[in-house]
PDB file of N, CA and C in Angstrom:
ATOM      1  N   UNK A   1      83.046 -39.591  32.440  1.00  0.00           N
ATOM      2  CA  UNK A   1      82.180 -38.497  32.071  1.00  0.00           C
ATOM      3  C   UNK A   1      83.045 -37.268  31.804  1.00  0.00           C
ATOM      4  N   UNK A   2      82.704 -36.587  30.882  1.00  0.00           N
ATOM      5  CA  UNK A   2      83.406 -35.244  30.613  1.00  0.00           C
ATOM      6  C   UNK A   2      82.972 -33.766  30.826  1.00  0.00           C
ATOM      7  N   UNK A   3      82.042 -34.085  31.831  1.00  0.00           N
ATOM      8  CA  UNK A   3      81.058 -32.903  32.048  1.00  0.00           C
ATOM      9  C   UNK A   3      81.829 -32.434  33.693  1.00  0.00           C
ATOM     10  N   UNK A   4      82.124 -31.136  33.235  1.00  0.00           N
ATOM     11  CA  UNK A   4      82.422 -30.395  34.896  1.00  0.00           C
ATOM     12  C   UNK A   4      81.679 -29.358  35.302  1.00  0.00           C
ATOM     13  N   UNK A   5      80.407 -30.044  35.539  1.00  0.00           N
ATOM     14  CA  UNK A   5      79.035 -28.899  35.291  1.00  0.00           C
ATOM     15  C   UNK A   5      79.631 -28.733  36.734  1.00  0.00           C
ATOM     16  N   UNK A   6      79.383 -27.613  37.212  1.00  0.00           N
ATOM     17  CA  UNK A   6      79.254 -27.237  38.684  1.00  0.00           C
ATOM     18  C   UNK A   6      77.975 -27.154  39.493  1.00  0.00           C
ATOM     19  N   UNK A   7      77.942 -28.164  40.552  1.00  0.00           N
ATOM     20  CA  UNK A   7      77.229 -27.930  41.113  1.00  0.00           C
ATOM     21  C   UNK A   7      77.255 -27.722  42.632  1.00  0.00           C
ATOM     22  N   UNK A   8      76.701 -26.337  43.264  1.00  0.00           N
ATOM     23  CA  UNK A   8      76.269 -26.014  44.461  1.00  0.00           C
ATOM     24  C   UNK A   8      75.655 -27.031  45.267  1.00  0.00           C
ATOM     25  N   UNK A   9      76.322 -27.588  46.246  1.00  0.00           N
ATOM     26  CA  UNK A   9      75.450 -28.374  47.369  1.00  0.00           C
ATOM     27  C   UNK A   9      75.319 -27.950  48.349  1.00  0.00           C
ATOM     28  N   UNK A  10      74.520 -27.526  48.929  1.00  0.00           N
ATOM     29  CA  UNK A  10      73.677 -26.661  49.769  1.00  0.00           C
ATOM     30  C   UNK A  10      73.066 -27.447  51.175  1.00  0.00           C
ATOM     31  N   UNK A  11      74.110 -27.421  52.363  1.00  0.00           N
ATOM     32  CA  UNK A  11      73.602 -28.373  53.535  1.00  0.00           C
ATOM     33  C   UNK A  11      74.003 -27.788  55.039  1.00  0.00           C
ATOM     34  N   UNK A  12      73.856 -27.911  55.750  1.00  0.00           N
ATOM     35  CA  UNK A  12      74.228 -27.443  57.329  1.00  0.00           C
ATOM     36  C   UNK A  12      75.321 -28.644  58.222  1.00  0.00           C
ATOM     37  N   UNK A  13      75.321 -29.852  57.493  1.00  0.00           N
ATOM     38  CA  UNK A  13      76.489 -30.659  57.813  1.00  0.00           C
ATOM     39  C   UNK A  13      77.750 -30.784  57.374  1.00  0.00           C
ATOM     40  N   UNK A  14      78.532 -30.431  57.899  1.00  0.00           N
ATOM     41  CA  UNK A  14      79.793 -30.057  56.746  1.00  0.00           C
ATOM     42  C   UNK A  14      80.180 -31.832  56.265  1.00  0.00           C
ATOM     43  N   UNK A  15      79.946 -32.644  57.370  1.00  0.00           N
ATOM     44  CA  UNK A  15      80.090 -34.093  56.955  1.00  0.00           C
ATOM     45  C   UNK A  15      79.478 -34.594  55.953  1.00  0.00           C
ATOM     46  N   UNK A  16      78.013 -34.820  55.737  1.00  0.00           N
ATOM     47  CA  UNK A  16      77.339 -34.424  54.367  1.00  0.00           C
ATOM     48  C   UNK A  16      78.253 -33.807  53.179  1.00  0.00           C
ATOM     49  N   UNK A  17      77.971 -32.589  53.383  1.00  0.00           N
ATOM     50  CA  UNK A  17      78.585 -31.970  52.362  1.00  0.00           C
ATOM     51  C   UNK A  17      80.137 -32.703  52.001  1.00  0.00           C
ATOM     52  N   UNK A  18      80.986 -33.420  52.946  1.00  0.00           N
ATOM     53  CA  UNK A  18      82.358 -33.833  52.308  1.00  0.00           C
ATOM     54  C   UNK A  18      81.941 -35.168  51.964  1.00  0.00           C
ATOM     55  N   UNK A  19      80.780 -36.006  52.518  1.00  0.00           N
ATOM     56  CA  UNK A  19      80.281 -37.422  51.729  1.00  0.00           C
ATOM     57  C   UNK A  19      79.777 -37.509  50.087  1.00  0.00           C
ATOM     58  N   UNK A  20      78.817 -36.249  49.956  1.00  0.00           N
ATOM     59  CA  UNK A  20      77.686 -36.270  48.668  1.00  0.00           C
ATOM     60  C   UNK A  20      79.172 -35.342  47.989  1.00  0.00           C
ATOM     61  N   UNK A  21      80.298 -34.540  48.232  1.00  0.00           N
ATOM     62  CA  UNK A  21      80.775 -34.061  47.329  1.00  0.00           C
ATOM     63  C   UNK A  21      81.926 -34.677  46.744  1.00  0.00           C
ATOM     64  N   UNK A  22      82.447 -35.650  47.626  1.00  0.00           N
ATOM     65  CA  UNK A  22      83.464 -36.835  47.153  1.00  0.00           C
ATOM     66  C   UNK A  22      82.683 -37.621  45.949  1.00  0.00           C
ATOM     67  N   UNK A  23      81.526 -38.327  46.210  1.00  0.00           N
ATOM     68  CA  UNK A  23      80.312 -39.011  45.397  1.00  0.00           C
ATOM     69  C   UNK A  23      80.445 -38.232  44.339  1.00  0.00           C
ATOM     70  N   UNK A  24      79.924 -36.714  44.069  1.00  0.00           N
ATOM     71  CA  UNK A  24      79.510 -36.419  43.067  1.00  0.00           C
ATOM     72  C   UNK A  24      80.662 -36.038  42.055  1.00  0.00           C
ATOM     73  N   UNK A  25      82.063 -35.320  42.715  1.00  0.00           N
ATOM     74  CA  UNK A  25      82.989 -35.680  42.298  1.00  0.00           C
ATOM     75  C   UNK A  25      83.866 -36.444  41.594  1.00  0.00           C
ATOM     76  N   UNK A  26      83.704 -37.451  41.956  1.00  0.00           N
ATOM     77  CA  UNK A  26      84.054 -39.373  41.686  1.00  0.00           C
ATOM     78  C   UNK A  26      83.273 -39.617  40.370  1.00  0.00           C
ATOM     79  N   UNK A  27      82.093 -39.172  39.999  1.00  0.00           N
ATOM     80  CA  UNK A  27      81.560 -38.762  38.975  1.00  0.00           C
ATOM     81  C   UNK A  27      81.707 -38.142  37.830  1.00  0.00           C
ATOM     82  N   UNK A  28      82.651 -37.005  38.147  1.00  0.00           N
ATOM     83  CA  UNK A  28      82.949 -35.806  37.113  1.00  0.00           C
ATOM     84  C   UNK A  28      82.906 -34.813  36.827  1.00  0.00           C
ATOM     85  N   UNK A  29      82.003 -34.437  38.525  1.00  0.00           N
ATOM     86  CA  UNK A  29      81.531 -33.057  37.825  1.00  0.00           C
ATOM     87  C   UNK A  29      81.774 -32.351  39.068  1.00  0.00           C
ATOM     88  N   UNK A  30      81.980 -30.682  39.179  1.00  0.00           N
ATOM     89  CA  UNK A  30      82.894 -30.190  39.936  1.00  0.00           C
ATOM     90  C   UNK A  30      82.156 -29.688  41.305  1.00  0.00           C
ATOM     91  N   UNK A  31      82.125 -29.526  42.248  1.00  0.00           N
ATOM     92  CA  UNK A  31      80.595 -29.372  43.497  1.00  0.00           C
ATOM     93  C   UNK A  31      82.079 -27.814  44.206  1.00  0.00           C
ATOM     94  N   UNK A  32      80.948 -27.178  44.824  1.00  0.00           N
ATOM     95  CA  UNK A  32      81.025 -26.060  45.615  1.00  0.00           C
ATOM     96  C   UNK A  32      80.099 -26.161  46.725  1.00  0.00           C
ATOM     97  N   UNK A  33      80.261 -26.322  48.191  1.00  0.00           N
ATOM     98  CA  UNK A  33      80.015 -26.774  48.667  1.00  0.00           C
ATOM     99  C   UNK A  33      79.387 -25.162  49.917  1.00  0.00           C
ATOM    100  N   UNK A  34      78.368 -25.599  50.414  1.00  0.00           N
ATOM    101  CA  UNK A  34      77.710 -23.883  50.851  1.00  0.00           C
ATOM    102  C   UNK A  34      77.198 -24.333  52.031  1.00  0.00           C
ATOM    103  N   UNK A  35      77.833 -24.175  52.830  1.00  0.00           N
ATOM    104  CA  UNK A  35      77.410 -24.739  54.415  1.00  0.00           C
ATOM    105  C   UNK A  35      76.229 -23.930  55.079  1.00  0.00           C
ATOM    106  N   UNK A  36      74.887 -24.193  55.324  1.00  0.00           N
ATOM    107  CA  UNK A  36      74.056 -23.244  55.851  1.00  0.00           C
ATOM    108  C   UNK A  36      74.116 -23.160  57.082  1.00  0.00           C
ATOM    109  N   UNK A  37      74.605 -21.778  57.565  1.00  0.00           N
ATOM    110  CA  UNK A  37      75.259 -21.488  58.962  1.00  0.00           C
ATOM    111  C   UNK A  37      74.002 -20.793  60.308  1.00  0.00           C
ATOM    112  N   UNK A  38      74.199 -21.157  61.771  1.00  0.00           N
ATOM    113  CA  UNK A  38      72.279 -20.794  61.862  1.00  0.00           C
ATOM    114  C   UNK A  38      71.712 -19.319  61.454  1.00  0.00           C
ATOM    115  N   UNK A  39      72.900 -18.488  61.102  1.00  0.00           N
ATOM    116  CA  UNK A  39      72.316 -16.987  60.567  1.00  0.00           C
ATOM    117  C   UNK A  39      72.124 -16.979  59.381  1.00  0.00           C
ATOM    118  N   UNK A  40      72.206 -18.202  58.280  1.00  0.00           N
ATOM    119  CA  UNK A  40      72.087 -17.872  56.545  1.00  0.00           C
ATOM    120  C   UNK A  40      72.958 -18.619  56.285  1.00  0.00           C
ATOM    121  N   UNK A  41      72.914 -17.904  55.197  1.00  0.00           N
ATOM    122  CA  UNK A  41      73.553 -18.787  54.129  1.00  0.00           C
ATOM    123  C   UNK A  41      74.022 -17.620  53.233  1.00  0.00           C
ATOM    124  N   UNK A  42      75.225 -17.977  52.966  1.00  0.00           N
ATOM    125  CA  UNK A  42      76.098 -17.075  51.579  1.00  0.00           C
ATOM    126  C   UNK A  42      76.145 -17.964  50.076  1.00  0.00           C
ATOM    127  N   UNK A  43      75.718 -16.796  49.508  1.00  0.00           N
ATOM    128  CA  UNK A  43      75.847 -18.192  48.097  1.00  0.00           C
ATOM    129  C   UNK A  43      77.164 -17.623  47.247  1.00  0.00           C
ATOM    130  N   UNK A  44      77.691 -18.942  47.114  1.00  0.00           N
ATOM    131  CA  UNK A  44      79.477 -18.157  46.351  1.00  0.00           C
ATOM    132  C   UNK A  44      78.540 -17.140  44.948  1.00  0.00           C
ATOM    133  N   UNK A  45      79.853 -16.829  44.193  1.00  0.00           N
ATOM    134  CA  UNK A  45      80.187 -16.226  43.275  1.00  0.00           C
ATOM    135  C   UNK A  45      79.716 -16.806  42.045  1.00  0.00           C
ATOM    136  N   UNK A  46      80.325 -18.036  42.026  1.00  0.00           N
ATOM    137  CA  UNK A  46      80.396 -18.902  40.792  1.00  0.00           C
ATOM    138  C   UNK A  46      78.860 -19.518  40.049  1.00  0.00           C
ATOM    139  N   UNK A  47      78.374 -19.257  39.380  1.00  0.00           N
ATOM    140  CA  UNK A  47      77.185 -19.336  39.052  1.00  0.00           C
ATOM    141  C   UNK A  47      76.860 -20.862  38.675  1.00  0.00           C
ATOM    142  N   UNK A  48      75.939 -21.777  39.215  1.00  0.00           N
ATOM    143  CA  UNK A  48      76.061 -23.068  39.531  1.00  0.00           C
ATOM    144  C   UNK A  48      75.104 -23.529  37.947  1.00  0.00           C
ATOM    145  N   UNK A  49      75.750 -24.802  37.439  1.00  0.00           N
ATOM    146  CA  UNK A  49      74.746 -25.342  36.770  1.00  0.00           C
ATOM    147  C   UNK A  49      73.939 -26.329  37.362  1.00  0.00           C
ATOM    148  N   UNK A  50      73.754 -26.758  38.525  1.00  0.00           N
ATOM    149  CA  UNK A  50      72.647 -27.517  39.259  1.00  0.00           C
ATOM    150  C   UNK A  50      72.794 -26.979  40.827  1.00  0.00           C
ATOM    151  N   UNK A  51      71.562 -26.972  41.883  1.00  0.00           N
ATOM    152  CA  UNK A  51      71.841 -26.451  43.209  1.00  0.00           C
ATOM    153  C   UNK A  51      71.428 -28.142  43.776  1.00  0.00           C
ATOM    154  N   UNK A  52      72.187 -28.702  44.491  1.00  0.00           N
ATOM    155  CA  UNK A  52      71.828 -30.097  44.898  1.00  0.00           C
ATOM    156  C   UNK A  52      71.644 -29.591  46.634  1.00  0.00           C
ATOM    157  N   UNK A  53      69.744 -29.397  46.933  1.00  0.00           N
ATOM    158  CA  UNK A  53      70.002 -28.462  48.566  1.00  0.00           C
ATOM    159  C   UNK A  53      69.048 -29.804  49.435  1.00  0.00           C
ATOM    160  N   UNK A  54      69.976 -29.728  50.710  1.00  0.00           N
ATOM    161  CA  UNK A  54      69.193 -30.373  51.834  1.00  0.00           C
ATOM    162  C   UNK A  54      67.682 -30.073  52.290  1.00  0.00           C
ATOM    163  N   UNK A  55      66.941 -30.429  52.370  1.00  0.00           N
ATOM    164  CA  UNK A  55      65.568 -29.862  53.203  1.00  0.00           C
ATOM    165  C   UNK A  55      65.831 -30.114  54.876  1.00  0.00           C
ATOM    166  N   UNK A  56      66.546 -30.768  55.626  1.00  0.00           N
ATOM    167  CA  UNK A  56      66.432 -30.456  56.534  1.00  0.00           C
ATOM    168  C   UNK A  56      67.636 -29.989  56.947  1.00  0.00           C
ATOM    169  N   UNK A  57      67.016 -28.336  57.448  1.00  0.00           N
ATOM    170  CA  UNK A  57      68.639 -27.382  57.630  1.00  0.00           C
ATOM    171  C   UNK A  57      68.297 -26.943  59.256  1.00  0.00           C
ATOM    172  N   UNK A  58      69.351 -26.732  60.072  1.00  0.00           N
ATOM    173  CA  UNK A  58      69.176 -26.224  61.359  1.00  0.00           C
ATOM    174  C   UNK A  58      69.065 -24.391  61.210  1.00  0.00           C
ATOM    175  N   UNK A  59      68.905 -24.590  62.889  1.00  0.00           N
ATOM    176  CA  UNK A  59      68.468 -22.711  63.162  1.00  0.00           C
ATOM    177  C   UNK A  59      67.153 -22.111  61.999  1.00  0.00           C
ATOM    178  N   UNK A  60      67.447 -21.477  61.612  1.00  0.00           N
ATOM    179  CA  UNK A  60      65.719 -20.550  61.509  1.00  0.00           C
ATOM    180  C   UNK A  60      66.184 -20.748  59.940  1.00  0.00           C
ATOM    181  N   UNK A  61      66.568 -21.466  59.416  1.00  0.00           N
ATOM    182  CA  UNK A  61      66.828 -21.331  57.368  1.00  0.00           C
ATOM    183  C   UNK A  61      66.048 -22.421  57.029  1.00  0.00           C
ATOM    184  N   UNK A  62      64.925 -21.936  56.292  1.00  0.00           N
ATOM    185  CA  UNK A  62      63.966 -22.762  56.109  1.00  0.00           C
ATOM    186  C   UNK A  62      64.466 -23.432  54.802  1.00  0.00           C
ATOM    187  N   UNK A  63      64.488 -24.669  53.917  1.00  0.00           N
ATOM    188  CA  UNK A  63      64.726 -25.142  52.202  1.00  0.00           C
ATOM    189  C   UNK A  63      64.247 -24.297  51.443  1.00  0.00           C
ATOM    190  N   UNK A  64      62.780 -24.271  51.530  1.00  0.00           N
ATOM    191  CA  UNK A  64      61.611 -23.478  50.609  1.00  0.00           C
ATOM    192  C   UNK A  64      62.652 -21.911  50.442  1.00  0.00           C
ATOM    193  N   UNK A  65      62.764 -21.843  51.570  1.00  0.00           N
ATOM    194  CA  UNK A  65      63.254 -20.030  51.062  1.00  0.00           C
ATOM    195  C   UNK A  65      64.559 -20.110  50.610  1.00  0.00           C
ATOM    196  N   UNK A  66      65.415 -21.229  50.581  1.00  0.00           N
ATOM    197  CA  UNK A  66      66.748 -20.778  49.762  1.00  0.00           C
ATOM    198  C   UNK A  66      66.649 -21.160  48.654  1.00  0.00           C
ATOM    199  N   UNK A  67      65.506 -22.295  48.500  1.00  0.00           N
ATOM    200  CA  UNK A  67      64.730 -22.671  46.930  1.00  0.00           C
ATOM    201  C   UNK A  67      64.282 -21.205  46.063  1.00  0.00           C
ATOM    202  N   UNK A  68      63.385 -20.835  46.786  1.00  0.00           N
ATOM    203  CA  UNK A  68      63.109 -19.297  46.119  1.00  0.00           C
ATOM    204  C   UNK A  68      64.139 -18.153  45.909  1.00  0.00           C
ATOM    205  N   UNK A  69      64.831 -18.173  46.866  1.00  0.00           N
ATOM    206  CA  UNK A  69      66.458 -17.007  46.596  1.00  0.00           C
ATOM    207  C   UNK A  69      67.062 -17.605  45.288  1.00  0.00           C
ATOM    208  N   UNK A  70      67.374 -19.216  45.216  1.00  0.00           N
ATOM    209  CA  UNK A  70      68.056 -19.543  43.893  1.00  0.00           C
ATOM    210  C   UNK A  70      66.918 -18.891  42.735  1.00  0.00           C
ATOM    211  N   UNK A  71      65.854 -18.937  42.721  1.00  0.00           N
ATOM    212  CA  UNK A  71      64.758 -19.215  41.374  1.00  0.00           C
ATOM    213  C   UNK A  71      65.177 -17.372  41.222  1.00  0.00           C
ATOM    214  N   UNK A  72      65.271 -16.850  42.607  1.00  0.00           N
ATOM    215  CA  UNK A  72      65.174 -15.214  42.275  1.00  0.00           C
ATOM    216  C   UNK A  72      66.737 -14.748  41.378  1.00  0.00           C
ATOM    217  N   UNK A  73      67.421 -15.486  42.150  1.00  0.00           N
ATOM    218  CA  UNK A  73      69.109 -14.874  41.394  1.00  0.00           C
ATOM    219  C   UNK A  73      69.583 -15.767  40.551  1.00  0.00           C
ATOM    220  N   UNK A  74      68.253 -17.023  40.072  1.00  0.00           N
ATOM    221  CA  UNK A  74      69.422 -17.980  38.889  1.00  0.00           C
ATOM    222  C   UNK A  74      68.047 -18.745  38.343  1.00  0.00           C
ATOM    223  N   UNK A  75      67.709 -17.525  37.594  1.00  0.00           N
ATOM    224  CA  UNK A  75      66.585 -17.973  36.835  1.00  0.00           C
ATOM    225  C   UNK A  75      66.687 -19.453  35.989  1.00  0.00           C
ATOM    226  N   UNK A  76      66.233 -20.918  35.693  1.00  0.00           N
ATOM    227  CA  UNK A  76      66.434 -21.546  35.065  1.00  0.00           C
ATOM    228  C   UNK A  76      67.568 -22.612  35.610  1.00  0.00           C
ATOM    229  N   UNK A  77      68.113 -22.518  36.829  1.00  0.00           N
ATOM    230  CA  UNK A  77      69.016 -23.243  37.348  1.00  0.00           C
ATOM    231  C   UNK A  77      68.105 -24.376  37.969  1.00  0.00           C
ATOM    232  N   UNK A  78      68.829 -25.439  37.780  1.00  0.00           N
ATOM    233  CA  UNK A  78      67.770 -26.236  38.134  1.00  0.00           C
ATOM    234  C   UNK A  78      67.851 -26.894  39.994  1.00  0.00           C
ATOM    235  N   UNK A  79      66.991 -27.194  40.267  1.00  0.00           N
ATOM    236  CA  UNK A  79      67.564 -27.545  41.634  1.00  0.00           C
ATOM    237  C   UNK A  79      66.609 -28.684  42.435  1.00  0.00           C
ATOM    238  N   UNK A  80      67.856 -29.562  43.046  1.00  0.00           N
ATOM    239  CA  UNK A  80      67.545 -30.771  43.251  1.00  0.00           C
ATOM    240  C   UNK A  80      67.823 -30.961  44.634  1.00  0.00           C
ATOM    241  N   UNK A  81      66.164 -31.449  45.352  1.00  0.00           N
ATOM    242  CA  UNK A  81      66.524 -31.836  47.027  1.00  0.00           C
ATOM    243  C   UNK A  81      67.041 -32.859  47.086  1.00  0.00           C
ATOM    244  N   UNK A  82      68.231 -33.026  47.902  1.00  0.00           N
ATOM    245  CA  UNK A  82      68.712 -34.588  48.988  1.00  0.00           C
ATOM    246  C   UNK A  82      68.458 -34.500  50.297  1.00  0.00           C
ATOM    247  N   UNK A  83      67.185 -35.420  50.367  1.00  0.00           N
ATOM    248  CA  UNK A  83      66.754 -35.661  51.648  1.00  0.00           C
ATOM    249  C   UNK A  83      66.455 -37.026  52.001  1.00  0.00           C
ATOM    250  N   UNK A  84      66.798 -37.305  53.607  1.00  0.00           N
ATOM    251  CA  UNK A  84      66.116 -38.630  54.444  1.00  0.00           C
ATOM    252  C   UNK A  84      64.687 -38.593  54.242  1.00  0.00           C
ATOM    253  N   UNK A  85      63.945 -37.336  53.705  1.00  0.00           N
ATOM    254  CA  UNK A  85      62.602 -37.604  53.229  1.00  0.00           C
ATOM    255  C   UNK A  85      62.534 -38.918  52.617  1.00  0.00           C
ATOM    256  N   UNK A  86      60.921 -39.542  52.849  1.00  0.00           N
ATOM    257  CA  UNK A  86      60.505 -40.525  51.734  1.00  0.00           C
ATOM    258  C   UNK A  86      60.245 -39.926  50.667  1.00  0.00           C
ATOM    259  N   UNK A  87      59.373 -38.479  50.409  1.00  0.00           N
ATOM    260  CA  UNK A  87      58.968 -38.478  49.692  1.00  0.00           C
ATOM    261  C   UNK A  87      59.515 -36.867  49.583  1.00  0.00           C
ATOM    262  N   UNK A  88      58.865 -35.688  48.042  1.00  0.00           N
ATOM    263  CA  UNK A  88      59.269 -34.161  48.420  1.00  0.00           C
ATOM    264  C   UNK A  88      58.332 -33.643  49.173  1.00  0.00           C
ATOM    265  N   UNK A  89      58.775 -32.816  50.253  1.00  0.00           N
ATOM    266  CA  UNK A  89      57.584 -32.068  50.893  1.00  0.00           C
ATOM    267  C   UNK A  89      57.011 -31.108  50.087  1.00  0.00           C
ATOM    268  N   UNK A  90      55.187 -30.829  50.648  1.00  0.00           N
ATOM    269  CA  UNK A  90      54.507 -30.018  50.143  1.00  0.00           C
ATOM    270  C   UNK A  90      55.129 -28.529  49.785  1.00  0.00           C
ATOM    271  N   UNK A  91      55.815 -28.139  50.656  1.00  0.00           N
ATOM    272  CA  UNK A  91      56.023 -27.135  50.931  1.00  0.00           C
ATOM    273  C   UNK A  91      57.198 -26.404  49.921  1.00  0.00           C
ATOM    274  N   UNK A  92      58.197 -27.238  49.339  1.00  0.00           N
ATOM    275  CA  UNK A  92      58.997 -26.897  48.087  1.00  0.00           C
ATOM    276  C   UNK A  92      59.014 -27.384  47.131  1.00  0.00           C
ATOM    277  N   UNK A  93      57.866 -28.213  46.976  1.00  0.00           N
ATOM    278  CA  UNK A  93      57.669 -29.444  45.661  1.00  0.00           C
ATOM    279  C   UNK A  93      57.449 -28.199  44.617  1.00  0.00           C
ATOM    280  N   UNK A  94      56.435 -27.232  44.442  1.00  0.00           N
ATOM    281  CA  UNK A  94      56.815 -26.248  43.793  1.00  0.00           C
ATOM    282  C   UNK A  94      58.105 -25.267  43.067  1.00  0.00           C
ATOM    283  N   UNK A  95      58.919 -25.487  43.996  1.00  0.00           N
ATOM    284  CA  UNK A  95      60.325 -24.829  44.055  1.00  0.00           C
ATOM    285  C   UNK A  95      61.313 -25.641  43.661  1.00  0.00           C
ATOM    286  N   UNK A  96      61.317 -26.883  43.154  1.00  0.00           N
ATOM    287  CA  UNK A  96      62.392 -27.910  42.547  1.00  0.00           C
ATOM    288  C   UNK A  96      62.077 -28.785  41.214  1.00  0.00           C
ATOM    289  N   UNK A  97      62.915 -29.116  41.194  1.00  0.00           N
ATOM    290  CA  UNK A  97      63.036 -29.880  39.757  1.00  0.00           C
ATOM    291  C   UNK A  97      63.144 -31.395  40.434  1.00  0.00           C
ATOM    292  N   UNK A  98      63.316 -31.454  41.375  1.00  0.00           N
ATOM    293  CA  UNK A  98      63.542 -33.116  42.037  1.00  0.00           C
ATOM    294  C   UNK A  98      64.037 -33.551  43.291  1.00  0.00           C
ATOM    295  N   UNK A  99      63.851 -34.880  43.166  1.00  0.00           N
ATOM    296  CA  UNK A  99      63.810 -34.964  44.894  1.00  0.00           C
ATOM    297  C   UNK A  99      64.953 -36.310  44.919  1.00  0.00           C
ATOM    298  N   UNK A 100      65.745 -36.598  45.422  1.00  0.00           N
ATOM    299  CA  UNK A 100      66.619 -37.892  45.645  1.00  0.00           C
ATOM    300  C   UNK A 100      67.106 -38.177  46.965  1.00  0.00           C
ATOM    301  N   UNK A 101      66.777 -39.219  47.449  1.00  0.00           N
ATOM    302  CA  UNK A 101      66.501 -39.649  48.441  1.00  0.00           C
ATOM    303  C   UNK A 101      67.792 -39.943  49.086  1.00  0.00           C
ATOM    304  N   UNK A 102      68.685 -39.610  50.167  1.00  0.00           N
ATOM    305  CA  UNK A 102      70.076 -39.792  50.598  1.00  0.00           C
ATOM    306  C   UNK A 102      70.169 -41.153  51.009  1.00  0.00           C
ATOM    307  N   UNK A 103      71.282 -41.398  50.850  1.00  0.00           N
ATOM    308  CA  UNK A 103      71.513 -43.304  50.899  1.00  0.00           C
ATOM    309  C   UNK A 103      71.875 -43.648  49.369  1.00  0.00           C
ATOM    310  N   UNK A 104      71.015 -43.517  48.699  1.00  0.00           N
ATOM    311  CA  UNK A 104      71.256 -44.030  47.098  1.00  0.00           C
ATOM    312  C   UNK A 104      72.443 -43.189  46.112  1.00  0.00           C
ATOM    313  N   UNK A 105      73.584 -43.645  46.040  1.00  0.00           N
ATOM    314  CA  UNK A 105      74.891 -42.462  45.323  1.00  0.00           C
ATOM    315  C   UNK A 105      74.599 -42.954  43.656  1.00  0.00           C
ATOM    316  N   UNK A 106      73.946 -44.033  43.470  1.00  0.00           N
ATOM    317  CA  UNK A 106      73.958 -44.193  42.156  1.00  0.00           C
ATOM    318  C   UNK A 106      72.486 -43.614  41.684  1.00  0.00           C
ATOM    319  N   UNK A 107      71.582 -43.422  42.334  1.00  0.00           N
ATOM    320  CA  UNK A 107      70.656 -42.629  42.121  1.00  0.00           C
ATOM    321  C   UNK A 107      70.752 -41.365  42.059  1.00  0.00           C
ATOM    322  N   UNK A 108      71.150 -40.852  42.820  1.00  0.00           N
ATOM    323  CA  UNK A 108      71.892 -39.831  42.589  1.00  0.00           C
ATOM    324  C   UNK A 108      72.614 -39.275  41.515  1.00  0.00           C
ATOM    325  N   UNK A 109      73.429 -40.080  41.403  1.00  0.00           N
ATOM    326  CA  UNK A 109      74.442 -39.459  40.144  1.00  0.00           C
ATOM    327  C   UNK A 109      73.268 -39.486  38.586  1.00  0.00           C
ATOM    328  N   UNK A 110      72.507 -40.572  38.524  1.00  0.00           N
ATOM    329  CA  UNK A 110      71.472 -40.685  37.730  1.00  0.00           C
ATOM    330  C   UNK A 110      70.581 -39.253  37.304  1.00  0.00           C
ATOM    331  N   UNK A 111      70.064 -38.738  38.799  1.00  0.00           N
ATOM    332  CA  UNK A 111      69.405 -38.025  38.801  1.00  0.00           C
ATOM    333  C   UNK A 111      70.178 -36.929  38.189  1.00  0.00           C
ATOM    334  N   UNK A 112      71.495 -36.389  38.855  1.00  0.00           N
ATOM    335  CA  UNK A 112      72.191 -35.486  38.335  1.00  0.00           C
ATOM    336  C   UNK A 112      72.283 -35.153  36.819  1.00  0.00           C
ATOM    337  N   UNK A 113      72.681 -36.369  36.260  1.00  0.00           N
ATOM    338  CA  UNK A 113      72.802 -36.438  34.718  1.00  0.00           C
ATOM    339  C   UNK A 113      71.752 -36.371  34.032  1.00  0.00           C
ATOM    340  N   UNK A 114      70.716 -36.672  34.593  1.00  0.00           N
ATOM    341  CA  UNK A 114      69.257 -36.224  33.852  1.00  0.00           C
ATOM    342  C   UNK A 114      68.482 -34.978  33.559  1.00  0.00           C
ATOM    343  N   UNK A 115      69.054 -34.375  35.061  1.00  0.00           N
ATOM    344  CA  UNK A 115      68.948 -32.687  34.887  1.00  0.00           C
ATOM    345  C   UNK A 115      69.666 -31.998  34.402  1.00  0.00           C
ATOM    346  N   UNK A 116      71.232 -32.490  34.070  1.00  0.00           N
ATOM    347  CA  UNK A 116      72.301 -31.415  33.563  1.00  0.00           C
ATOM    348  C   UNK A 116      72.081 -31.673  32.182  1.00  0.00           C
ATOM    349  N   UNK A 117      71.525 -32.902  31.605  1.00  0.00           N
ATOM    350  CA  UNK A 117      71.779 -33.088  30.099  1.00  0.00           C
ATOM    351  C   UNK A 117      70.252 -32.530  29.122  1.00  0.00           C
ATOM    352  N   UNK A 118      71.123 -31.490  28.168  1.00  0.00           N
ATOM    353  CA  UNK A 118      69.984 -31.073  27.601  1.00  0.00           C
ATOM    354  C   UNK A 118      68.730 -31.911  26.748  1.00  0.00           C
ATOM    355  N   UNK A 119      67.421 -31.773  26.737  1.00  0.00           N
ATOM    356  CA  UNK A 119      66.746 -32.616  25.878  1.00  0.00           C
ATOM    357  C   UNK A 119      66.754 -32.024  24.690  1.00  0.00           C
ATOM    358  N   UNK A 120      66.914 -33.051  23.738  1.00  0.00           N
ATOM    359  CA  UNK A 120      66.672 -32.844  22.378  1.00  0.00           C
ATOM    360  C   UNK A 120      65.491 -32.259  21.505  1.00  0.00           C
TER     361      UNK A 120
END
């Protein structure tokens, strides 16, 4: 693949974050990795072409609201939950573009390429 879209992965496990960013890596495309710490979360600099965010985060940082901070500071960015969910919760199904289920890396990467590639 020749695409080094960047994408933000957004999780509270730093283990996670070095599993799904090797994966997405191995792929082609370049990940920045944003550890949600129990006081927040800092979002880098670098302006992401996909946000790939956990729904289940520790201490008081809810998904839904770092879903809405991206929609507020990156209008049009698209953003995709990885969760042990079965399914997306009620509560940010509004706030995403998609849901991919952790365990599956080739689903994943699928999903990725479906959202980064423009439709015709």
């Amino acid at each position: 693949m020749e695409s080094r879209a960047c994408i933000w992965m957004i999780d509270d496990d730093p283990l996670h974050l070095k599993i799904y960013g090797w994966i997405i890596e191995s792929a082609g495309y370049h990940t920045l990795p944003v550890e949600v710490q129990l006081g927040g979360i800092d979002l880098p600099e670098k302006p992401p072409d996909l946000v790939l965010l956990d729904y289940h985060l520790g201490g008081l940082t809810m998904a839904a609201d770092i879903a809405k901070l991206i929609q507020e500071r990156l209008p049009g960015v698209p953003v995709l939950v990885l969760s042990d969910a079965y399914m997306l919760p009620d509560d940010i199904a509004p706030l995403v573009q998609g849901f991919v289920r952790k365990g599956d890396p080739a689903r994943l990467i699928d999903r990725l390429h479906a959202a980064l590639t423009p439709v015709p």
